[in-house]
Protein backbone atom coordinates (compact mmCIF):
# COMPACT_ATOMS: atom_id res chain seq x y z
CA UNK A 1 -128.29 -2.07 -73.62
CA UNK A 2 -131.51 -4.39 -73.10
CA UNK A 3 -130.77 -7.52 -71.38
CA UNK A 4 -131.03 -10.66 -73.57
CA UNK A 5 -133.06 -13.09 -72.17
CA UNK A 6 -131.98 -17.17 -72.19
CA UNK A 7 -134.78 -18.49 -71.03
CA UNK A 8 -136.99 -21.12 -72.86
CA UNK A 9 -139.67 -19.74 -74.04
CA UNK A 10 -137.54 -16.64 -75.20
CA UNK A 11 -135.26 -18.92 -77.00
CA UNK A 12 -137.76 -21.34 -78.55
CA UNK A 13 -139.86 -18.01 -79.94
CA UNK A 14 -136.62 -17.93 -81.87
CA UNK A 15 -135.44 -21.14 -83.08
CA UNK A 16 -139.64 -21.30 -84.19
CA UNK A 17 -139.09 -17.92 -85.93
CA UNK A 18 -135.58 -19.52 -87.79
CA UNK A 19 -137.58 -22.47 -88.48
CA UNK A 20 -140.44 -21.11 -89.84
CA UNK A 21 -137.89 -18.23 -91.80
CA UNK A 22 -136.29 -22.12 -93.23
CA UNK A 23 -139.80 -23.93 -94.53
CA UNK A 24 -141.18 -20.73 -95.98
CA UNK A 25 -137.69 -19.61 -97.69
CA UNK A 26 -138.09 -16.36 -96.61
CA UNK A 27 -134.63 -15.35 -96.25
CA UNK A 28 -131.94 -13.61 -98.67
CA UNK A 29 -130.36 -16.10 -101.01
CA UNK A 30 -126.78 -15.77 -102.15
CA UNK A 31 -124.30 -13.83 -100.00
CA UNK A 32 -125.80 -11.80 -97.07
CA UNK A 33 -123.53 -9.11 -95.24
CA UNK A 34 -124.81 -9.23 -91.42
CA UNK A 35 -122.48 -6.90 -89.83
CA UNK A 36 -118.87 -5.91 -90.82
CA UNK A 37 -117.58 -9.47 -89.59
CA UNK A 38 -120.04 -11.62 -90.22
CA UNK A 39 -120.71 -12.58 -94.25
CA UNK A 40 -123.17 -15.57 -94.86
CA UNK A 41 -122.86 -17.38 -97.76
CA UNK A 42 -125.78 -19.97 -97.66
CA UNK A 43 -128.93 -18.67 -94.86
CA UNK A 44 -130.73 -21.87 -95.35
CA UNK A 45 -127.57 -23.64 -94.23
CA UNK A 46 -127.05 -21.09 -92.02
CA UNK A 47 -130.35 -21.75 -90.16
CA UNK A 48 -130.57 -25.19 -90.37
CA UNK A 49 -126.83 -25.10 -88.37
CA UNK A 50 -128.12 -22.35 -85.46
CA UNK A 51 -131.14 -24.52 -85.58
CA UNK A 52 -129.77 -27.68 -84.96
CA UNK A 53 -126.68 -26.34 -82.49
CA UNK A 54 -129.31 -24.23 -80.74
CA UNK A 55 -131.89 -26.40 -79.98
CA UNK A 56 -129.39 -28.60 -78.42
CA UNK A 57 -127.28 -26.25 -76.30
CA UNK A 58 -129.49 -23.13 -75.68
CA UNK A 59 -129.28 -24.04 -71.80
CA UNK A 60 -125.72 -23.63 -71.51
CA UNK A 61 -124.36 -20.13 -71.26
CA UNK A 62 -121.43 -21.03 -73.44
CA UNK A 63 -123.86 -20.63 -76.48
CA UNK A 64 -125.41 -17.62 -76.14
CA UNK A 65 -123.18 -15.70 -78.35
CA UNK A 66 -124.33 -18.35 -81.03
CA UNK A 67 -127.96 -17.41 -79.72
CA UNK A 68 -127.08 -13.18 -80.10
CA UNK A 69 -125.80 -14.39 -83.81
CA UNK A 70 -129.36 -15.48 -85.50
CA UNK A 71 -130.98 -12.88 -83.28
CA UNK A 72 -128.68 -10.33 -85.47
CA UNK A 73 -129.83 -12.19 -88.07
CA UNK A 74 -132.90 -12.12 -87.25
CA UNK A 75 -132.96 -8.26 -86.89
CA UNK A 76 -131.39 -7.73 -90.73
């Protein structure tokens, strides 16, 4: 398994990918199935929370399973 980086510039690369994925709407509407436990039902609400709760605690560790969330995301 590849080592997820924390660092900043690793971390902003992603919140600008969610962000830009937000202004352009270029992400599945309705329900969206990202893994067997994880069912979104609204991904602009969905990014606009990992966003916001991101961009204010990527720095502490007790967030990075939020951060390995919209990278799954991400990934789909």
């Amino acid at each position: 398994m590849v080592e997820q980086k924390y660092d900043h510039d690793s971390v902003q690369e992603l919140l600008t990918w969610a962000k830009e994925t937000l202004k352009n709407k270029s992400y599945p509407s309705g329900r969206y199935q990202v893994n067997k436990s994880t069912t979104i039902l609204d991904c602009g609400k969905y990014l606009e929370s990992m966003i916001a709760v991101i961009s204010r605690n990527w720095e502490n560790s007790t967030f990075h399973p939020t951060i390995e969330q919209l990278r799954e995301f991400r990934k789909k």
